[in-house]
Protein backbone atom coordinates (compact mmCIF):
# COMPACT_ATOMS: atom_id res chain seq x y z
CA UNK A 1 0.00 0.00 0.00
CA UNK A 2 2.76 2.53 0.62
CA UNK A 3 5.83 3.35 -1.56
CA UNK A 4 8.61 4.35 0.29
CA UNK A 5 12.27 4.30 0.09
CA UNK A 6 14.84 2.30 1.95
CA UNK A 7 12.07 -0.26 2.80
CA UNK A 8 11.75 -3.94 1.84
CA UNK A 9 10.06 -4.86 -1.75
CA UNK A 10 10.99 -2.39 -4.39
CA UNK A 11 9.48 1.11 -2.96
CA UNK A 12 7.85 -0.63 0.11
CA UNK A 13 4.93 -2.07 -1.00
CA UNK A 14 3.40 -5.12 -2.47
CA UNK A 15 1.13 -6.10 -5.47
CA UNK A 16 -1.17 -8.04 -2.41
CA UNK A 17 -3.09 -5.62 -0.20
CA UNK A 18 -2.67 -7.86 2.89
CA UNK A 19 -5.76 -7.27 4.93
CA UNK A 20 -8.07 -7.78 2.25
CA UNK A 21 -9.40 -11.47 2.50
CA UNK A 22 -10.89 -11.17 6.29
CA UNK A 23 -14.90 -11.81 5.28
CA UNK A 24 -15.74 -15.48 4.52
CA UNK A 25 -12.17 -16.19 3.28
CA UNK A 26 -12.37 -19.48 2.50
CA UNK A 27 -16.06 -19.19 1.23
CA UNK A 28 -16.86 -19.51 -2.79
CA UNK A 29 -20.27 -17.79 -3.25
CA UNK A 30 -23.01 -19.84 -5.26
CA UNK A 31 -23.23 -19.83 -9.43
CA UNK A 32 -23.19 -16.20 -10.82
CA UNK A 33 -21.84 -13.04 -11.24
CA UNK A 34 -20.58 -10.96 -8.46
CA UNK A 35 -19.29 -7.43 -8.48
CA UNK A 36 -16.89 -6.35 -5.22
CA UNK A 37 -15.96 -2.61 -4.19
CA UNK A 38 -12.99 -2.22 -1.77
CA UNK A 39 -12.03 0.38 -0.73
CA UNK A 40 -8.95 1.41 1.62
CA UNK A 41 -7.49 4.35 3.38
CA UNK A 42 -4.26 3.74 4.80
CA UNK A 43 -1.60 6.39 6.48
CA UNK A 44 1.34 5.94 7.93
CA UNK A 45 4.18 8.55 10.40
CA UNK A 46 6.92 5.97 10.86
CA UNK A 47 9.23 3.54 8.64
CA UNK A 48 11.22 1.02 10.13
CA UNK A 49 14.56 -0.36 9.71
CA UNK A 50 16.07 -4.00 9.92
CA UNK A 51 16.32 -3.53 14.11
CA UNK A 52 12.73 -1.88 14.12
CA UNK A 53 14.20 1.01 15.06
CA UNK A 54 12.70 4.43 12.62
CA UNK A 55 14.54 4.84 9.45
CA UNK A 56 13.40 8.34 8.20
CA UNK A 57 13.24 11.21 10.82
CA UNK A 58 10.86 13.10 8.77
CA UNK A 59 8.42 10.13 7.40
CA UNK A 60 4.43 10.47 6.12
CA UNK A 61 2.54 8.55 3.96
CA UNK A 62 -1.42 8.20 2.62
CA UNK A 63 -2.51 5.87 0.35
CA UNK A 64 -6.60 5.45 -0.85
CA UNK A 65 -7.13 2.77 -3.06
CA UNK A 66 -10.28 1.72 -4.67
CA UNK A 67 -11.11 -1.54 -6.48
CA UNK A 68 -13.48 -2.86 -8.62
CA UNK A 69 -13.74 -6.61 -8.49
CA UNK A 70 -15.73 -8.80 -10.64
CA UNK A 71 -16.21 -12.40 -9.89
CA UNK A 72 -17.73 -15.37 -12.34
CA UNK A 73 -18.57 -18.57 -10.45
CA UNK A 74 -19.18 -21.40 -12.86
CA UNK A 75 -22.34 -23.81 -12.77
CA UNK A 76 -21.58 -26.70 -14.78
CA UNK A 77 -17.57 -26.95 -14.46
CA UNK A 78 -16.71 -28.73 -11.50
CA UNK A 79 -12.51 -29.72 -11.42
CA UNK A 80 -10.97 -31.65 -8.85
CA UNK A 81 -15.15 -32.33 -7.25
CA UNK A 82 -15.02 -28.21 -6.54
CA UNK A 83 -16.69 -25.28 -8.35
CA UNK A 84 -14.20 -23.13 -10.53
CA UNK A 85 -14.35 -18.95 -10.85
CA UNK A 86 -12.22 -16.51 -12.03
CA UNK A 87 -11.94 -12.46 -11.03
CA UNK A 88 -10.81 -9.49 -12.70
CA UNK A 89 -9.60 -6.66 -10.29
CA UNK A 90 -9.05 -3.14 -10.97
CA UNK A 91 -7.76 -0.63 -8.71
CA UNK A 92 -7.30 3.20 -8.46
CA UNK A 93 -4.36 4.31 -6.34
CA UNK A 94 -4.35 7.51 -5.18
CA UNK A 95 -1.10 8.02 -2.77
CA UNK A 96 0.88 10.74 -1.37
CA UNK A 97 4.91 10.43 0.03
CA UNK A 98 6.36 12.91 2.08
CA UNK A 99 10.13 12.58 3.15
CA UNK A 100 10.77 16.18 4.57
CA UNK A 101 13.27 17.67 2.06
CA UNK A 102 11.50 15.38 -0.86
CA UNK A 103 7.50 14.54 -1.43
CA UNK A 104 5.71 12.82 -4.24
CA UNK A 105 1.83 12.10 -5.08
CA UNK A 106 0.33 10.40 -7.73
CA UNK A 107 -3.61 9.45 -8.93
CA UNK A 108 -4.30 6.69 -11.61
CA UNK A 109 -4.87 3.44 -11.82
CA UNK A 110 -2.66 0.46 -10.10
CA UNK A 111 -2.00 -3.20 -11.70
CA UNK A 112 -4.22 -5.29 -12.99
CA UNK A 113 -5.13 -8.79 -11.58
CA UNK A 114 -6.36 -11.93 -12.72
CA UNK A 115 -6.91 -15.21 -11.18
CA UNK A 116 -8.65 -18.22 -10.78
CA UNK A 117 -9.77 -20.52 -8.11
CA UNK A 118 -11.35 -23.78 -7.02
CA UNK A 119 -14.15 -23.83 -4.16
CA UNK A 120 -15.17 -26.67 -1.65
CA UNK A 121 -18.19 -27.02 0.70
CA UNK A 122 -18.45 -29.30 3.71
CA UNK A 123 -20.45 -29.91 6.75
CA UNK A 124 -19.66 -26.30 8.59
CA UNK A 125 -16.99 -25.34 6.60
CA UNK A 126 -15.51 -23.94 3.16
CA UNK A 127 -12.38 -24.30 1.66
CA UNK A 128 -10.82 -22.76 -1.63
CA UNK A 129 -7.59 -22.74 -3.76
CA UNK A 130 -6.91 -20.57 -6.74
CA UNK A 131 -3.88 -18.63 -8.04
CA UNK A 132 -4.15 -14.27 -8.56
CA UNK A 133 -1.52 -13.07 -11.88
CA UNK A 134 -0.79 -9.42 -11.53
CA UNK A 135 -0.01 -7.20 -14.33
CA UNK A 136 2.19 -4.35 -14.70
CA UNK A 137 -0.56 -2.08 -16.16
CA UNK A 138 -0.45 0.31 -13.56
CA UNK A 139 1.45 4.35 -14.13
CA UNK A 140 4.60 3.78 -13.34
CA UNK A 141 8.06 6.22 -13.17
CA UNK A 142 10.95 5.59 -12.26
CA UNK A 143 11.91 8.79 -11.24
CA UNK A 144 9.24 9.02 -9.43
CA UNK A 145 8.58 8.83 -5.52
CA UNK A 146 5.53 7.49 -5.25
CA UNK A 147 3.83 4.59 -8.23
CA UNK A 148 0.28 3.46 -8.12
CA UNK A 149 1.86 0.83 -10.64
CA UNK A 150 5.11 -1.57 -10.08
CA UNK A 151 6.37 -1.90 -13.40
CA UNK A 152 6.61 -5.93 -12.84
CA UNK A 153 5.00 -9.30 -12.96
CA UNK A 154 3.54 -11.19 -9.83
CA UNK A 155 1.89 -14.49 -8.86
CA UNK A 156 0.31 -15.26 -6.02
CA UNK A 157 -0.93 -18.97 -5.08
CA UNK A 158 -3.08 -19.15 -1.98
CA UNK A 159 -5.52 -21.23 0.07
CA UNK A 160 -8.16 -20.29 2.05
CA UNK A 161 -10.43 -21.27 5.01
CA UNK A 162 -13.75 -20.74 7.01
CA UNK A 163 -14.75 -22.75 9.26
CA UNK A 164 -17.90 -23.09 12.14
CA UNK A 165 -16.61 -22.84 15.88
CA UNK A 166 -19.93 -23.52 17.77
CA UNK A 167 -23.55 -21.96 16.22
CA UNK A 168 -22.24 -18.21 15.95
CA UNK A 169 -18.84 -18.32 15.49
CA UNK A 170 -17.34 -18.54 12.34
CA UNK A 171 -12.83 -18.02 11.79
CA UNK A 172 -11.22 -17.55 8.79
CA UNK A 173 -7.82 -18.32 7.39
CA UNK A 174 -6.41 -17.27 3.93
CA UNK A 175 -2.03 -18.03 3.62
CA UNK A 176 -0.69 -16.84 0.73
CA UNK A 177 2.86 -15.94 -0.98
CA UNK A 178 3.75 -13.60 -3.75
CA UNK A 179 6.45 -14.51 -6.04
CA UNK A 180 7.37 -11.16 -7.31
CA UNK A 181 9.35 -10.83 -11.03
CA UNK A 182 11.71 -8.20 -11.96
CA UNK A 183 11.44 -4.59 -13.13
CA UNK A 184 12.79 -3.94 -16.46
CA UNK A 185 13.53 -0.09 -15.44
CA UNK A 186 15.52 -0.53 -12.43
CA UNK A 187 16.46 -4.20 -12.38
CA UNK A 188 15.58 -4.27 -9.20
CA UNK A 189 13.72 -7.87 -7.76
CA UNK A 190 11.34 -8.14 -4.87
CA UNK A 191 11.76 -11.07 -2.72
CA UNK A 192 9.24 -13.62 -2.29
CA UNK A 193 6.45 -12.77 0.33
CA UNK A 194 4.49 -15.29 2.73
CA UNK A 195 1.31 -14.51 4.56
CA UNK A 196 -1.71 -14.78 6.62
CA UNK A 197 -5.07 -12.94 6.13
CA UNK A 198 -7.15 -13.71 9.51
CA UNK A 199 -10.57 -13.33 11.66
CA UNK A 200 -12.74 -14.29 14.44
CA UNK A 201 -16.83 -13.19 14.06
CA UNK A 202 -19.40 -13.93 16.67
CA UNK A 203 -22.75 -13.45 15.15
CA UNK A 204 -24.96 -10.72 17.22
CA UNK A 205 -28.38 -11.67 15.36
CA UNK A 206 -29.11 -13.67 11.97
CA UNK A 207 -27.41 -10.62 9.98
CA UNK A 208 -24.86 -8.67 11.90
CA UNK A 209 -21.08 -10.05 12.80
CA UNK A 210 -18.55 -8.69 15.03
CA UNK A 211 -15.00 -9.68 15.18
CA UNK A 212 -11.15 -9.25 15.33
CA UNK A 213 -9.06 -9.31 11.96
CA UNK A 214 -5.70 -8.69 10.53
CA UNK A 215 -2.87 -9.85 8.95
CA UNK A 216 0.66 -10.97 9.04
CA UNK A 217 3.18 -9.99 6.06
CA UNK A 218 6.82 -12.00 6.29
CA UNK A 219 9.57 -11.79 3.38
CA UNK A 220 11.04 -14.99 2.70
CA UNK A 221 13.89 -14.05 0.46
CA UNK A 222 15.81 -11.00 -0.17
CA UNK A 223 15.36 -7.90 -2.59
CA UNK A 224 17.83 -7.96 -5.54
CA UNK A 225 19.41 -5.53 -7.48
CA UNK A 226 21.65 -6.97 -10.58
CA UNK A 227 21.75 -10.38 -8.20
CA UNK A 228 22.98 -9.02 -5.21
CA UNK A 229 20.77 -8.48 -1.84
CA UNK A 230 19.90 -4.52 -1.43
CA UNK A 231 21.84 -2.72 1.32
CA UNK A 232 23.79 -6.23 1.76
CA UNK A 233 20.69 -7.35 4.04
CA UNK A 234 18.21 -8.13 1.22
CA UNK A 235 15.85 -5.97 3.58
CA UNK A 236 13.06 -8.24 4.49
CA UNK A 237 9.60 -7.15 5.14
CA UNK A 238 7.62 -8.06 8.24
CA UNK A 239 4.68 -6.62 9.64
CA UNK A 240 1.79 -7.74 12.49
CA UNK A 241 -1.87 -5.64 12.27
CA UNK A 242 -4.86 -6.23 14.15
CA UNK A 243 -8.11 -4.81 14.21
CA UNK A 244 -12.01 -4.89 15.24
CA UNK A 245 -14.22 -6.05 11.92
CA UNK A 246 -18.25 -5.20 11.86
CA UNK A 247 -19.86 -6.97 9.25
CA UNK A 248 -23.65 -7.34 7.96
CA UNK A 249 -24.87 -10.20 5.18
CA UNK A 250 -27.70 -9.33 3.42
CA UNK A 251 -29.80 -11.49 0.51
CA UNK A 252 -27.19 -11.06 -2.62
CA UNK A 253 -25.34 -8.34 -0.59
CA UNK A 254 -22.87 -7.72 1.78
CA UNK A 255 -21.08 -4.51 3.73
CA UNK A 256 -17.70 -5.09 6.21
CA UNK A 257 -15.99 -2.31 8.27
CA UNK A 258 -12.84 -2.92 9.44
CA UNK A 259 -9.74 -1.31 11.47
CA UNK A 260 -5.80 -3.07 11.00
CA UNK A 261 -3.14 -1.51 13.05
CA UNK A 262 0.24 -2.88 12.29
CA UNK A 263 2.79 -3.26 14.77
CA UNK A 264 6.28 -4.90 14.71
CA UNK A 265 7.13 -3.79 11.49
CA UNK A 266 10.32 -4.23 9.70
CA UNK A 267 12.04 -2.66 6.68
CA UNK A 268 8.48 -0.94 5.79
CA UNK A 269 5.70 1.42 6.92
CA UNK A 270 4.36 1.10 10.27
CA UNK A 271 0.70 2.89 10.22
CA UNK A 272 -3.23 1.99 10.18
CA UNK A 273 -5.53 1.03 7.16
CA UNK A 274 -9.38 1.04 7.30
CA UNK A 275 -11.58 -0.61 4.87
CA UNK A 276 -14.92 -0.30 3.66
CA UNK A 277 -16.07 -3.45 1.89
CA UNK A 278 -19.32 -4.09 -0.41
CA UNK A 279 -20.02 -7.18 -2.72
CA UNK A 280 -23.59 -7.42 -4.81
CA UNK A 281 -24.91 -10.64 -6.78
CA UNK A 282 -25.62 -9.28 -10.58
């Protein structure tokens, strides 16, 4: 979500906005069409270095991004015993980088992503697997401070669960990692990225949840420029957030709320995000 340098992953972000998958993460909606709308407003005062200790003395950062997802669940193909679907999702990335004696902002839209996934049902519980391909169609500079694009390829493999706990309790788990490819412009490679998606709900009445969410962001590998780690460390992203989540299902609609404040961050932004999340049945 934020672009920053001296941080972990080319500019400090990633093409995943971890924090997303909290509502019925593991859940594959019935045959249809879906249309999503996320949208997320995340700010940050602080960047941290390898020892968690602040890197910048003169750090800000605001990022809104807005997405349009579609979804298409299929009704007669069924691999593996599981019902297949595939998403398109668009964002627009309005951010805003301010390093004391330097600033950038920027408004267009961000990368592209495609994917597609397999969904399972059981007795009081879902499960899904599917894969997310992100494009480098987002504006993109090089000379520039902040990019609502990243000028490179991505893939991201992931599984996902829900499960019951009792009659009005319902977690959810989604692991991930993001094998990021090279930019052409600076030659410059992410490492790979693990992690977690996560939340608790206790349903109030038939409609209304309340829970706890986050999400937990670890870098596997090391950054590389021309083959060599960045900064001889490779700096490696990590990040905890947690949060309160309110949530209400309605017939063929849905709204979430939700709060993430990271904490023990490393080689990134340290700051809060809040999300306002809507899905519709076409």
């Amino acid at each position: 979500m934020a672009a920053t340098p001296a941080c972990a992953t080319e500019g400090g972000g990633s093409v995943y906005p971890y924090g997303l998958n909290t509502v019925a993460s593991g859940v594959l909606p019935k045959a249809g069409t879906y249309l999503y709308n996320y949208n997320a407003w995340y700010s940050a005062d602080t960047t941290r270095d390898d020892r968690g200790e602040s890197a910048l003395p003169h750090f800000r950062a605001s990022v809104h991004a807005h997405t349009l997802r579609l979804l298409q669940v299929a009704d007669s193909v069924r691999p593996l015993g599981g019902e297949f679907a595939w998403l398109l999702a668009q964002p627009w990335i309005e951010g805003r980088i301010d390093l004391g004696r330097a600033e950038g902002d920027a408004s267009a839209f961000g990368d592209l992503t495609a994917g597609v996934m397999i969904g399972w049902h059981g007795a009081g519980w879902h499960a899904l697997t599917g894969v997310d391909f992100t494009l480098p169609t987002g504006e993109y500079s090089r000379t520039r401070l902040f990019n609502p694009g990243r000028n490179q390829y991505a893939a991201t493999p992931y599984v996902a669960v829900t499960t019951q706990v009792g009659e009005r309790v319902d977690a959810n788990l989604r692991a991930m990692l993001t094998v990021n490819g090279r930019n052409p412009d600076t030659d410059y490679e992410s490492g790979i990225e693990s992690g977690l998606d996560y939340s608790l709900n206790l349903r109030l009445v038939p409609r209304l949840f309340v829970g706890v969410n986050g999400y937990l962001q670890h870098q596997l590998t090391d950054d590389e420029i021309d083959g060599s780690a960045v900064a001889g460390t490779g700096r490696r992203a990590h990040v905890f957030a947690y949060g309160p989540q309110l949530t209400y299902r309605g017939d063929g609609w849905g709204v979430s709320a939700k709060l993430q404040h990271e904490t023990s961050a490393r080689n990134k932004a340290e700051g809060d995000k809040l999300w306002l999340q809507l899905f519709f049945r076409l």
